[in-house]
C-alpha atoms as a PDB file:
ATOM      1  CA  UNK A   1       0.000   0.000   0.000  1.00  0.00           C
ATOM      2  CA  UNK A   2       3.011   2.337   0.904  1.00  0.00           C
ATOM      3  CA  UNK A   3       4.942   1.397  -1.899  1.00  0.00           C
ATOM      4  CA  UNK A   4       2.361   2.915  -4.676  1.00  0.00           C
ATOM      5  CA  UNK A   5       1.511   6.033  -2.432  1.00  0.00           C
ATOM      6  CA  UNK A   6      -2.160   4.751  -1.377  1.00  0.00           C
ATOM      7  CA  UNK A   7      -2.478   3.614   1.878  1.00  0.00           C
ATOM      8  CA  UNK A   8      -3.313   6.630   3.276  1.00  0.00           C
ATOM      9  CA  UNK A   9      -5.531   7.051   0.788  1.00  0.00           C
ATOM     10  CA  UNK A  10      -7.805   3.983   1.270  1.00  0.00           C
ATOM     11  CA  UNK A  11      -7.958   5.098   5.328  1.00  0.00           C
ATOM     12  CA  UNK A  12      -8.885   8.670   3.942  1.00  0.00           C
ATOM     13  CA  UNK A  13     -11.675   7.006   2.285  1.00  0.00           C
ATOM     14  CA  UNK A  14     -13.202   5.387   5.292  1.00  0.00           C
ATOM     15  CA  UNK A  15     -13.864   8.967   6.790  1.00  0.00           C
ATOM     16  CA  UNK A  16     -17.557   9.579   7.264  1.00  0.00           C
ATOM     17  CA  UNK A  17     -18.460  12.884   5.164  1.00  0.00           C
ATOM     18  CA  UNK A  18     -22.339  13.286   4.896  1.00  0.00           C
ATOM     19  CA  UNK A  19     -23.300  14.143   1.473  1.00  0.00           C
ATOM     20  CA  UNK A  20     -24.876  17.859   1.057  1.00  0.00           C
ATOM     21  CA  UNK A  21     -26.351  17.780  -2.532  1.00  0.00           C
ATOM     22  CA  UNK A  22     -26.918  21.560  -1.924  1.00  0.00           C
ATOM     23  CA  UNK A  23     -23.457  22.486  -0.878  1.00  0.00           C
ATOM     24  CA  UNK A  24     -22.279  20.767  -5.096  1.00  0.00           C
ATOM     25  CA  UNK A  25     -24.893  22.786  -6.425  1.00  0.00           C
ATOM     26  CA  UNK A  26     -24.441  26.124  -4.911  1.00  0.00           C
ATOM     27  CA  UNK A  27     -21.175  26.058  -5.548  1.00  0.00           C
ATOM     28  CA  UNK A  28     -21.680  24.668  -9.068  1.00  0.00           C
ATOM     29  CA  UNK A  29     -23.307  27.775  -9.790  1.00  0.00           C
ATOM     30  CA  UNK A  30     -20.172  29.298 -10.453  1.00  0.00           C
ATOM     31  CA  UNK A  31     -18.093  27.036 -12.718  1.00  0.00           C
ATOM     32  CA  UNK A  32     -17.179  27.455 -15.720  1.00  0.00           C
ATOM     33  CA  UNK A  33     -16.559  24.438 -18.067  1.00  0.00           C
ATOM     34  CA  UNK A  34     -14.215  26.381 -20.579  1.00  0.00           C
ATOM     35  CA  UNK A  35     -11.778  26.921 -17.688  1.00  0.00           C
ATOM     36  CA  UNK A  36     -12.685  24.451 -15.195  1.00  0.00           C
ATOM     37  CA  UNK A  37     -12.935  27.412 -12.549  1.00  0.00           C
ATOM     38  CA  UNK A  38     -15.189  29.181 -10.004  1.00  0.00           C
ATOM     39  CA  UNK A  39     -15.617  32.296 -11.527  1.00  0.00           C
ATOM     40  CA  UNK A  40     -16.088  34.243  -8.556  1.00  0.00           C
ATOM     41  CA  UNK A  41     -16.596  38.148  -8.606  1.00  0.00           C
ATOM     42  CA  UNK A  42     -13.795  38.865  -6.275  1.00  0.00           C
ATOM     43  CA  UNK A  43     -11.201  36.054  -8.737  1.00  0.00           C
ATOM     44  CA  UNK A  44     -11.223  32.216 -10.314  1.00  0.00           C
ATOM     45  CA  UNK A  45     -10.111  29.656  -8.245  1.00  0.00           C
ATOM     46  CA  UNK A  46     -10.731  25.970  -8.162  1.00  0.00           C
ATOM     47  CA  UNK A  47      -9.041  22.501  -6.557  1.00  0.00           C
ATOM     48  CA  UNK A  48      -6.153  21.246  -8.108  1.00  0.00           C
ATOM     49  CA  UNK A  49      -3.963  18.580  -7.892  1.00  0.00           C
ATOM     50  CA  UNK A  50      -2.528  20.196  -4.474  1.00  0.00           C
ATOM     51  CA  UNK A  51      -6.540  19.753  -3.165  1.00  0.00           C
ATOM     52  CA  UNK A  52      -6.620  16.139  -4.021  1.00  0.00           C
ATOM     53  CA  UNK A  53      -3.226  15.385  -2.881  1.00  0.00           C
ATOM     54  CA  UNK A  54      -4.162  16.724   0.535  1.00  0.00           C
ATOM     55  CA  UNK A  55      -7.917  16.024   1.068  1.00  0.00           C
ATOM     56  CA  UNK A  56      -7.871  13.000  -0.870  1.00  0.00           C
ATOM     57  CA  UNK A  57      -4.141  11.333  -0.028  1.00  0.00           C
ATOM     58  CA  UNK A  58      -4.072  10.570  -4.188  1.00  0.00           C
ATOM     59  CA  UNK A  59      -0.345  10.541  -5.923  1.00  0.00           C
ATOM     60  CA  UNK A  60      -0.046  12.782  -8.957  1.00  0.00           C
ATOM     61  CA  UNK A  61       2.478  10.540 -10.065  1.00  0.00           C
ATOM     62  CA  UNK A  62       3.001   7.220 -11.522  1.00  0.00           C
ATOM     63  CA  UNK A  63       1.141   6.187 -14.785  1.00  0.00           C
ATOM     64  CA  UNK A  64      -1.976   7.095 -16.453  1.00  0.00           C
ATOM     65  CA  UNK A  65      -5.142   5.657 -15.510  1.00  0.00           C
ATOM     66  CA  UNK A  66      -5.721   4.935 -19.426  1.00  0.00           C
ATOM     67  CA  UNK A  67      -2.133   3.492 -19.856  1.00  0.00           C
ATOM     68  CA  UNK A  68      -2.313   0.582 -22.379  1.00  0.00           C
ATOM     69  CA  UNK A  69      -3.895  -3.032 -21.771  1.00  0.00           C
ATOM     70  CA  UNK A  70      -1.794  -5.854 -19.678  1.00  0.00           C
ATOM     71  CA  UNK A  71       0.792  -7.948 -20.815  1.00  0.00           C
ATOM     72  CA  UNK A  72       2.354 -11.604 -20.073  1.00  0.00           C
ATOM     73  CA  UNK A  73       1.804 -12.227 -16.172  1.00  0.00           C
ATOM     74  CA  UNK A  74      -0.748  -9.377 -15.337  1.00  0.00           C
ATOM     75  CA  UNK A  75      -2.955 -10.322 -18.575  1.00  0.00           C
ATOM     76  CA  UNK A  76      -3.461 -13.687 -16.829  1.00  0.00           C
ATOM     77  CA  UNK A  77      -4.209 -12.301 -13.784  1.00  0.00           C
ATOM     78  CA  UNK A  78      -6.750  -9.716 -15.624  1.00  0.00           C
ATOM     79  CA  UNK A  79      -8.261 -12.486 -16.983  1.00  0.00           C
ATOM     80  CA  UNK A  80      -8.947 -14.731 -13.952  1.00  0.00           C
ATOM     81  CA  UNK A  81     -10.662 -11.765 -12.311  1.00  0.00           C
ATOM     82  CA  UNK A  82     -12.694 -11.102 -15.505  1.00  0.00           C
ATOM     83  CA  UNK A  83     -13.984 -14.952 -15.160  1.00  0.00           C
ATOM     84  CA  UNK A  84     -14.616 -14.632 -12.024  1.00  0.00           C
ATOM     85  CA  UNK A  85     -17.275 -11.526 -12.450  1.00  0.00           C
ATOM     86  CA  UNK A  86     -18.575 -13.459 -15.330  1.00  0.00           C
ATOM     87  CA  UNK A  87     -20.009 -16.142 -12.801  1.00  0.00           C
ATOM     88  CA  UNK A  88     -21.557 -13.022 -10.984  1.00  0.00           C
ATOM     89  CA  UNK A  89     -23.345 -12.214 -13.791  1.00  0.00           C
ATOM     90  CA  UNK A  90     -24.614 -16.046 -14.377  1.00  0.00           C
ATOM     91  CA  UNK A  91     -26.090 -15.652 -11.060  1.00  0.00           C
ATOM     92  CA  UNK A  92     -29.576 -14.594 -10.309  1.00  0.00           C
ATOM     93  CA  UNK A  93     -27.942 -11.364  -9.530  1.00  0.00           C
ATOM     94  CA  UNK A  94     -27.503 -10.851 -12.894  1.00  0.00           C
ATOM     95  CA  UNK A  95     -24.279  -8.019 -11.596  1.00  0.00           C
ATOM     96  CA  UNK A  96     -21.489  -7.976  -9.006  1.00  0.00           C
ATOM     97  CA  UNK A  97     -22.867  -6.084  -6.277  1.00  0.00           C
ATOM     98  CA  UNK A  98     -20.432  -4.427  -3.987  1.00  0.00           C
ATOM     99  CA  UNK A  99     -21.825  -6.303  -1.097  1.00  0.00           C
ATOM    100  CA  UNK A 100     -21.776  -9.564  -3.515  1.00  0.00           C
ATOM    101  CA  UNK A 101     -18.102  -8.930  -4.499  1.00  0.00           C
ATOM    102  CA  UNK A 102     -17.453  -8.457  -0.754  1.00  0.00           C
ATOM    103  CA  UNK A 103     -18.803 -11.315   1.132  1.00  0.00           C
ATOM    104  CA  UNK A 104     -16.971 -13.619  -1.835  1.00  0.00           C
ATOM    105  CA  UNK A 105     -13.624 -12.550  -1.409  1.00  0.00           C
ATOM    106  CA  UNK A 106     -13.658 -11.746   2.380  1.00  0.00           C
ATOM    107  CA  UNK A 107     -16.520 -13.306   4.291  1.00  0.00           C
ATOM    108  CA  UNK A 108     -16.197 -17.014   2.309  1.00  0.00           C
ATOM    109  CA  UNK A 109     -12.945 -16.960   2.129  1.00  0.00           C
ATOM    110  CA  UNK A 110     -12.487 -17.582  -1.694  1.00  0.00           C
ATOM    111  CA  UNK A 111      -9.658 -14.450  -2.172  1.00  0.00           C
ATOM    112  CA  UNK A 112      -6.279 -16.560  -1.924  1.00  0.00           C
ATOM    113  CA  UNK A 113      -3.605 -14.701  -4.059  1.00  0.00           C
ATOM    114  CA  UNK A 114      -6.533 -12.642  -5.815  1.00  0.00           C
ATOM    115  CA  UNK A 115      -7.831 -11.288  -2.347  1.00  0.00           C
ATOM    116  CA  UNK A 116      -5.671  -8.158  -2.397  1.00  0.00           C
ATOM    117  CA  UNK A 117      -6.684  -7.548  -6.154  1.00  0.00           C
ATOM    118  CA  UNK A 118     -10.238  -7.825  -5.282  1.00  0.00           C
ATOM    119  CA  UNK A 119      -9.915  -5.849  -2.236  1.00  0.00           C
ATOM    120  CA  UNK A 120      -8.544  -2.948  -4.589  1.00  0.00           C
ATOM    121  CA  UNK A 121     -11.191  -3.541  -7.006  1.00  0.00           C
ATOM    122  CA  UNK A 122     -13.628  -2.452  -4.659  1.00  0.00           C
ATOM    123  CA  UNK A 123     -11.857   0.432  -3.545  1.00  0.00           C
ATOM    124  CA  UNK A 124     -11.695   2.163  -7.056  1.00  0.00           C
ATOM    125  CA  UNK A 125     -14.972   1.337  -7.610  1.00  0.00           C
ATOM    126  CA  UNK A 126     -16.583   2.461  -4.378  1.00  0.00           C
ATOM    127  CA  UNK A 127     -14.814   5.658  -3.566  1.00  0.00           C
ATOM    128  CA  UNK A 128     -12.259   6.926  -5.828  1.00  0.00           C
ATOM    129  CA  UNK A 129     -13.767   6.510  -9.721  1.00  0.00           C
ATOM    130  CA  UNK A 130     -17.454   5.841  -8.517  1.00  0.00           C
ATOM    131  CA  UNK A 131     -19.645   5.935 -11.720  1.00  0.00           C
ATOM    132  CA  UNK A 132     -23.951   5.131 -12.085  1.00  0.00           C
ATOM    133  CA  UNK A 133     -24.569   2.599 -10.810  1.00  0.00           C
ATOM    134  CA  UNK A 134     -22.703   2.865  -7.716  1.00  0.00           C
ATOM    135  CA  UNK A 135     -22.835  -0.245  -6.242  1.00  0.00           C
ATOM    136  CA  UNK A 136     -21.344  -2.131  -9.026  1.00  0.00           C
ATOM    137  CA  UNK A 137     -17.951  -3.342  -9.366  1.00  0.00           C
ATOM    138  CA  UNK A 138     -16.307  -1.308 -12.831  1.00  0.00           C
ATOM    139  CA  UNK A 139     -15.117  -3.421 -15.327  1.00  0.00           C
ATOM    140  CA  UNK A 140     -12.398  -0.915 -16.370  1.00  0.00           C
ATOM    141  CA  UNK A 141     -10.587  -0.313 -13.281  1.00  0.00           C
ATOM    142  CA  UNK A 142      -9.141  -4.219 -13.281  1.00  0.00           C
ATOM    143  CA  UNK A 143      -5.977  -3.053 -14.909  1.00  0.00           C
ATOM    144  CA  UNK A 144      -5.274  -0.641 -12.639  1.00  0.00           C
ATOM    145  CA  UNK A 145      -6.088  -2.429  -9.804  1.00  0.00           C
ATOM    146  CA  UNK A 146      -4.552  -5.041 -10.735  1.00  0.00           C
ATOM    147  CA  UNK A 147      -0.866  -2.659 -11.832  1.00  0.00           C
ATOM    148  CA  UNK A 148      -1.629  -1.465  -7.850  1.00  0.00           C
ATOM    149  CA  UNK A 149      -1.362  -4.942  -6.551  1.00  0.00           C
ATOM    150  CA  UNK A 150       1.847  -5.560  -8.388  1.00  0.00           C
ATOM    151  CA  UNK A 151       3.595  -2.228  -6.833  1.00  0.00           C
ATOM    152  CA  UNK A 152       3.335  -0.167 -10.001  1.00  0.00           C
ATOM    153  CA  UNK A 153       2.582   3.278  -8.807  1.00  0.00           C
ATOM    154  CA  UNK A 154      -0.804   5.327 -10.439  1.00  0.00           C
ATOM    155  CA  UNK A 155      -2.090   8.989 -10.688  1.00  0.00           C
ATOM    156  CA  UNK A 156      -5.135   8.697  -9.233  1.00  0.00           C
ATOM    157  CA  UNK A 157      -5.074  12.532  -8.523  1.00  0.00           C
ATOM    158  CA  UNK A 158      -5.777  13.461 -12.244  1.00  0.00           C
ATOM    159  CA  UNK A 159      -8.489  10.701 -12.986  1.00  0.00           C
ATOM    160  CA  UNK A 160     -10.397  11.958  -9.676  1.00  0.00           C
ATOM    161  CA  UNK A 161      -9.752  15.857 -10.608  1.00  0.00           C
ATOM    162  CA  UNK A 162     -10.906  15.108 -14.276  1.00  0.00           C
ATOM    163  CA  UNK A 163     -13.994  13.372 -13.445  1.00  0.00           C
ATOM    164  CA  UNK A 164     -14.673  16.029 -11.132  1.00  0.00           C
ATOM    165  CA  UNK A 165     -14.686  18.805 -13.511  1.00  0.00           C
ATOM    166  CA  UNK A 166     -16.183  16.676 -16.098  1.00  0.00           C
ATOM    167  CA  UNK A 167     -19.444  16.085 -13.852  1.00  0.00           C
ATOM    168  CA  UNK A 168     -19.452  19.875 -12.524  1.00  0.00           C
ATOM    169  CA  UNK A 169     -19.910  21.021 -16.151  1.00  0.00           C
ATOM    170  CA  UNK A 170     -22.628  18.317 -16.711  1.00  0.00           C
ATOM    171  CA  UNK A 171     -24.437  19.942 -13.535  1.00  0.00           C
ATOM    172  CA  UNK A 172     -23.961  23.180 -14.330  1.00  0.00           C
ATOM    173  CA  UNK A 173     -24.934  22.900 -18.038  1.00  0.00           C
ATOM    174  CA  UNK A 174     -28.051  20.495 -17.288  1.00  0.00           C
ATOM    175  CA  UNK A 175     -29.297  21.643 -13.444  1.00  0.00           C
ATOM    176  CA  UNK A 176     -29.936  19.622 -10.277  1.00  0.00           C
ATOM    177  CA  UNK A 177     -32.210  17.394 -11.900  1.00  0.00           C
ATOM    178  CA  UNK A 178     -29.116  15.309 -12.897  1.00  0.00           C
ATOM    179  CA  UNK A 179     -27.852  12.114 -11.052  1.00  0.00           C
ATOM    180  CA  UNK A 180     -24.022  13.210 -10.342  1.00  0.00           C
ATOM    181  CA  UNK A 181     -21.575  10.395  -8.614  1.00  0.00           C
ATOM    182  CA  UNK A 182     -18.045  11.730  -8.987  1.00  0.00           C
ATOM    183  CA  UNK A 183     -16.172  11.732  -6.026  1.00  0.00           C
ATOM    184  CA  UNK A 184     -17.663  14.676  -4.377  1.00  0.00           C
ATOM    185  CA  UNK A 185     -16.429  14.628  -1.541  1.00  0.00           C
ATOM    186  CA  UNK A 186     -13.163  16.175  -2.082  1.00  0.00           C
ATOM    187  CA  UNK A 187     -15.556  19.381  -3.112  1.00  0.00           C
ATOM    188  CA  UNK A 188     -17.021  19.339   0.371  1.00  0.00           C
ATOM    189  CA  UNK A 189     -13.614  19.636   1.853  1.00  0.00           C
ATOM    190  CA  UNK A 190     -12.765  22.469  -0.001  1.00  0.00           C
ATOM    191  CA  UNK A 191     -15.173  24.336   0.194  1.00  0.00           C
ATOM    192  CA  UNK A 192     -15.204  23.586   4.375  1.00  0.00           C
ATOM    193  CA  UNK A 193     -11.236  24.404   4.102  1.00  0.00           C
ATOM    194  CA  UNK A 194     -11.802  27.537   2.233  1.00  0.00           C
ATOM    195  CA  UNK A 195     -15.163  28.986   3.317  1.00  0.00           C
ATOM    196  CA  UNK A 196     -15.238  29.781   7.080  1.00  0.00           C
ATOM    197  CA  UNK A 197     -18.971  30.726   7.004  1.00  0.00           C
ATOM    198  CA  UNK A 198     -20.169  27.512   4.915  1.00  0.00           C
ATOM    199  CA  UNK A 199     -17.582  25.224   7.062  1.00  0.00           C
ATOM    200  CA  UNK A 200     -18.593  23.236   9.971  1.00  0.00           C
ATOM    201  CA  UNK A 201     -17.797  25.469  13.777  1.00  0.00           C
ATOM    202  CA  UNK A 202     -15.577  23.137  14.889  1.00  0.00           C
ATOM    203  CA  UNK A 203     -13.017  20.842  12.819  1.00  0.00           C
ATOM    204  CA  UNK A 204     -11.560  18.105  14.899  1.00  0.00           C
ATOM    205  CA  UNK A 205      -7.735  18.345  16.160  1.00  0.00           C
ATOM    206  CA  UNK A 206      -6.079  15.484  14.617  1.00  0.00           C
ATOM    207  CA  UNK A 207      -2.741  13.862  14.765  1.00  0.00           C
ATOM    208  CA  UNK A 208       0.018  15.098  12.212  1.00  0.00           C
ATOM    209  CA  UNK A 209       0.569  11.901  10.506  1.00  0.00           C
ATOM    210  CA  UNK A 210      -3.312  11.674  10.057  1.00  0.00           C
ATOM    211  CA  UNK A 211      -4.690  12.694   6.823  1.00  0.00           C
ATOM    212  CA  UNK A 212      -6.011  16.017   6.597  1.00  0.00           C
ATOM    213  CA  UNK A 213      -9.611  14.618   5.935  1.00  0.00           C
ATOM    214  CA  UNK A 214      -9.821  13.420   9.332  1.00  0.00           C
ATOM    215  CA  UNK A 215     -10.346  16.964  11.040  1.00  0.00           C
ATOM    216  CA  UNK A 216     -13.899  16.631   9.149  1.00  0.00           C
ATOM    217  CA  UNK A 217     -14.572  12.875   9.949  1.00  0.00           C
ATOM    218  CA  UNK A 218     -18.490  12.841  10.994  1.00  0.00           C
ATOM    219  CA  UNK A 219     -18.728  16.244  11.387  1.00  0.00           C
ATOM    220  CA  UNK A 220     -22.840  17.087   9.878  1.00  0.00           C
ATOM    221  CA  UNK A 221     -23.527  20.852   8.347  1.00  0.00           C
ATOM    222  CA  UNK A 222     -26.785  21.267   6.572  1.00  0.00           C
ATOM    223  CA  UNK A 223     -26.946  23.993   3.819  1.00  0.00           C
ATOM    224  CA  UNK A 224     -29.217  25.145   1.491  1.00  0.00           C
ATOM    225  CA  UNK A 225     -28.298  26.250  -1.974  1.00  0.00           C
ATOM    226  CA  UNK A 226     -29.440  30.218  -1.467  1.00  0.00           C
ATOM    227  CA  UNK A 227     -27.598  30.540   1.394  1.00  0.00           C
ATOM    228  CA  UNK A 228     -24.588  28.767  -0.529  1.00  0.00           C
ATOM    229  CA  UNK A 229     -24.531  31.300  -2.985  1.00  0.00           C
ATOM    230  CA  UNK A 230     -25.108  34.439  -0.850  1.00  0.00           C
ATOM    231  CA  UNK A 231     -21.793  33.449   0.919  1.00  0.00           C
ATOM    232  CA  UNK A 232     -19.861  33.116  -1.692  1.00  0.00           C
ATOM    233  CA  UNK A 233     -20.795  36.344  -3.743  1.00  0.00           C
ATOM    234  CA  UNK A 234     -20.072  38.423  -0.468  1.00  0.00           C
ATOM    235  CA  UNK A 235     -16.500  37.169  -0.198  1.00  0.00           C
ATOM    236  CA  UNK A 236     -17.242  35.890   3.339  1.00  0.00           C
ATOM    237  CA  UNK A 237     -13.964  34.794   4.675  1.00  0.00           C
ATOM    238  CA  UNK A 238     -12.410  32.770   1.590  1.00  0.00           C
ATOM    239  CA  UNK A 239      -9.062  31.356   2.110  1.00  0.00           C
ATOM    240  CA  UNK A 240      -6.433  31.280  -0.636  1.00  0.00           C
ATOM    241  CA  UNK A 241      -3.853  28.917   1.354  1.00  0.00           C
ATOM    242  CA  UNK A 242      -5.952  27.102   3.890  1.00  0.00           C
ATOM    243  CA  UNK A 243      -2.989  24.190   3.851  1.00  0.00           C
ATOM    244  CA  UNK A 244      -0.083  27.162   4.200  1.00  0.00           C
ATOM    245  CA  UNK A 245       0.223  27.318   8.275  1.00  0.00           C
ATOM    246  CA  UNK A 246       0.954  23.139   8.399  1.00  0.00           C
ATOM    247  CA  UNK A 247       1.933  22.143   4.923  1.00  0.00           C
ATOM    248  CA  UNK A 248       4.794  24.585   4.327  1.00  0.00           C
ATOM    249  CA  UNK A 249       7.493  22.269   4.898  1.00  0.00           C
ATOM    250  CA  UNK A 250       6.374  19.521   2.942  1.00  0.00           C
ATOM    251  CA  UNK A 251       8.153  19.412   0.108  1.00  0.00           C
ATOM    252  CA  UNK A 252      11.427  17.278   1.568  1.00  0.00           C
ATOM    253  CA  UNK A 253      12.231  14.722  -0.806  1.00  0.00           C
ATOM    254  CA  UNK A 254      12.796  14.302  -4.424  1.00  0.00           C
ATOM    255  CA  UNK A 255       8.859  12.679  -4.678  1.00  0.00           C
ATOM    256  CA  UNK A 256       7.422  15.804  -2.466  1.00  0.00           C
ATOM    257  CA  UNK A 257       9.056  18.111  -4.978  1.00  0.00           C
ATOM    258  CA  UNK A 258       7.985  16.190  -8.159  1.00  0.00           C
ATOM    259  CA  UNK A 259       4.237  15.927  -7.074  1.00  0.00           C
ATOM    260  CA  UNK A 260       4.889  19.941  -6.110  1.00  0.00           C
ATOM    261  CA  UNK A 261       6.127  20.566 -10.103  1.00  0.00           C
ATOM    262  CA  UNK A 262       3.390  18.550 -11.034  1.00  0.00           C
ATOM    263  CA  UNK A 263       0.449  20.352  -9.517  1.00  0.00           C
ATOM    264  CA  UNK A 264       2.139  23.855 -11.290  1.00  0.00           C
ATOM    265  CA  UNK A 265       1.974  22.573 -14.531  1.00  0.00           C
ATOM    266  CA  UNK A 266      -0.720  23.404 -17.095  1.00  0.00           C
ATOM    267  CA  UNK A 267      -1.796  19.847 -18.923  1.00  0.00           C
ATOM    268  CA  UNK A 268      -4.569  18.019 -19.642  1.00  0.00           C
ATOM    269  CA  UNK A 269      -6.048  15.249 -16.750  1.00  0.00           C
ATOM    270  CA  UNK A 270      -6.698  11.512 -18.139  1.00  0.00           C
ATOM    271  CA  UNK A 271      -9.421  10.327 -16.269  1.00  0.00           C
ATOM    272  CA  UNK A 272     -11.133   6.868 -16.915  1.00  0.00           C
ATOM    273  CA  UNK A 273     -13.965   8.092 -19.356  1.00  0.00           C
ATOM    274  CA  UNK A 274     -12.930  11.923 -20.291  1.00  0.00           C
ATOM    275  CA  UNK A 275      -9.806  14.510 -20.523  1.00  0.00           C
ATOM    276  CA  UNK A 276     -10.077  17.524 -19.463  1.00  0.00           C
ATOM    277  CA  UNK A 277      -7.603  20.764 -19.232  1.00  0.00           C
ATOM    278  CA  UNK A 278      -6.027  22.082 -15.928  1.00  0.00           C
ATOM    279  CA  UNK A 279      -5.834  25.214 -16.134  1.00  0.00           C
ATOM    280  CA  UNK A 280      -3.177  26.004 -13.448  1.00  0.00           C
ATOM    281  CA  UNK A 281      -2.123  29.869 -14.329  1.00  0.00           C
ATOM    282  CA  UNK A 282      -5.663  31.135 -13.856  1.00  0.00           C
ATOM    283  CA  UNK A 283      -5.614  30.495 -10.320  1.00  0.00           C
ATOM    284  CA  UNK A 284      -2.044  30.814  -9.077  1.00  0.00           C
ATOM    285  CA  UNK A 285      -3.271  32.802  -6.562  1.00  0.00           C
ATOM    286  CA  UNK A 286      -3.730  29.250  -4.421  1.00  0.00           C
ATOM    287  CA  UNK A 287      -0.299  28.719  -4.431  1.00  0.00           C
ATOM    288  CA  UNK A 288       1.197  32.202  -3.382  1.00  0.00           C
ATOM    289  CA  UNK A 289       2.115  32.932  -7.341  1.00  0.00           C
ATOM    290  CA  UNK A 290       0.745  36.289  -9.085  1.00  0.00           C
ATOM    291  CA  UNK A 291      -2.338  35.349 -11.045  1.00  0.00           C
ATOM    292  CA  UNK A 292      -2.722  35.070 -14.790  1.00  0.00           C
ATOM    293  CA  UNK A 293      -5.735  37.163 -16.671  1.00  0.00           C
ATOM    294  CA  UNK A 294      -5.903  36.669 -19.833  1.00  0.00           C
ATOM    295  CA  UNK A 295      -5.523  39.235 -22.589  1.00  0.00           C
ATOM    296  CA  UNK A 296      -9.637  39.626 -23.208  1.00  0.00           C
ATOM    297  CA  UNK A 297     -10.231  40.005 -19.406  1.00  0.00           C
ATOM    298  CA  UNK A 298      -7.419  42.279 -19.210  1.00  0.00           C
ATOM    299  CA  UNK A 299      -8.804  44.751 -21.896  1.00  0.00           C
ATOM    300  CA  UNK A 300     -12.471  44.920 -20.276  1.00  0.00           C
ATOM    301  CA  UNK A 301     -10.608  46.025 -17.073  1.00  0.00           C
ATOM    302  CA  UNK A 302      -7.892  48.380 -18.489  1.00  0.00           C
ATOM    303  CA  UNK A 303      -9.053  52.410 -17.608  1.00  0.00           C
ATOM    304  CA  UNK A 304      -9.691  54.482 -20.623  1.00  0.00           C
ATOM    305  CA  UNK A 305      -6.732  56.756 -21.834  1.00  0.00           C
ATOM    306  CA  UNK A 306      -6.836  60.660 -21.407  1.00  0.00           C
ATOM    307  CA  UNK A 307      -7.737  62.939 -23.728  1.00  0.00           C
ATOM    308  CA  UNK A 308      -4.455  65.487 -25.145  1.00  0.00           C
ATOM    309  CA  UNK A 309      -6.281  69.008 -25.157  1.00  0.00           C
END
């Protein structure tokens, strides 16, 4: 788990964070799908790779999600999971449940050398790249579950960022009436780690070593999507750098300092079903840089020139 950068993921992941449907969609009110950005009055911002590598524990390093299908040893292994789902779907259950998937490989017993594979299967299906319908156990995410198991190392980080801005454009194009099951919960957090007024009163004190996530573990704040908005177009107590005060120092080894270069850089975000742009320079500001505007903004804000007389 240490080895590919996720075991502080997966206990991340076990943190109780009550959805708030009207927390996504007030703040959804305010992205912008060219850009993937808030386009608040008072500046853009969004969450980057930094945001998921903190809230979320994911690496931004290590390969693609989409990185080519398996070879020799691992194509064997792909394909004794594969037959094992297919007796799943023989079943009167017609599809591998979550709770189907679970009591085969853990309560019976039946995991052997496939157990951890499995184990990881569920994961990425559950919590990290959740799609409709939730409770089923994604085909796609075998290889990459199964590259985990063998101590190849992932970026999660962009696949959970990409779907994330893929399915805030879909909800901001298309309304609430949509069904929306990215992995929200990393928007929660940052809005809670940004947004004094909209956060919970009183974040829990946590260990160092714990992930950040924790100070939010169980902690309920109801919202309503009027009140969502009103905060955020009166500027009430946004924080650029909410992770500045404990995370200053930790960029200490050659890793730290990649993942760092990596969350600067402008690219484009492989997720599992979409790419989407990252858009880094228009909201600098979240990392202590001078902000980017960009050359039509700039001439809508630029004071007209005296007149010789």
């Amino acid at each position: 788990m240490r080895k590919v950068d996720i075991f502080y993921a997966i206990q991340a992941s076990t943190y109780r964070i009550r959805k708030i449907p009207s927390l996504v969609l007030g703040v959804a009110l305010f992205w912008c799908r060219e850009t993937n950005t808030f386009l608040f009055r008072w500046g853009k911002a969004t969450f980057t790779l930094k945001d998921v590598m903190v809230l979320g524990c994911y690496s931004v390093l290590g390969e693609p999600v989409q990185s080519g299908s398996l070879l020799g040893e691992l194509s064997t292994i792909k394909a004794q999971m594969v037959e094992a789902k297919r007796m799943f779907n023989k079943s009167s259950c017609k599809k591998v449940h979550h709770s189907v998937w679970m009591k085969h490989y853990f309560s019976e017993g039946n995991g052997g050398e496939l157990e951890h594979i499995g184990f990881l299967l569920l994961w990425l299906s559950r919590y990290v790249l959740p799609v409709y319908p939730l409770d089923i156990v994604r085909h796609n995410v075998f290889p990459i579950s199964i590259k985990l198991a063998q101590g190849t190392r992932i970026a999660l980080a962009s696949a959970v960022l990409a779907n994330l801005y893929h399915d805030l454009g879909v909800i901001n194009n298309h309304g609430p009436s949509l069904v929306f099951w990215a992995y929200f919960k990393i928007l929660h957090l940052w809005v809670w780690e940004r947004f004094f007024t909209l956060s919970p009163e009183f974040p829990k004190f946590v260990d160092s070593d714990a992930p950040r996530a924790a100070r939010w573990n169980g902690i309920v704040r109801d919202s309503v999507i009027l009140y969502v908005r009103t905060v955020i177009e009166r500027h009430s107590g946004f924080q650029w750098r909410p992770y500045a005060t404990s995370l200053d120092n930790y960029v200490d080894g050659d890793d730290d300092l990649r993942s760092f270069v990596r969350c600067l850089r402008v690219c484009e975000l492989v997720g599992m079903d979409c790419t989407e742009k990252y858009f880094l320079n228009r909201v600098a500001k979240q990392f202590g840089l001078d902000q980017d505007i960009p050359m039509h903004e700039l001439i809508r804000i630029q004071p007209p020139k005296l007149q010789r007389g």
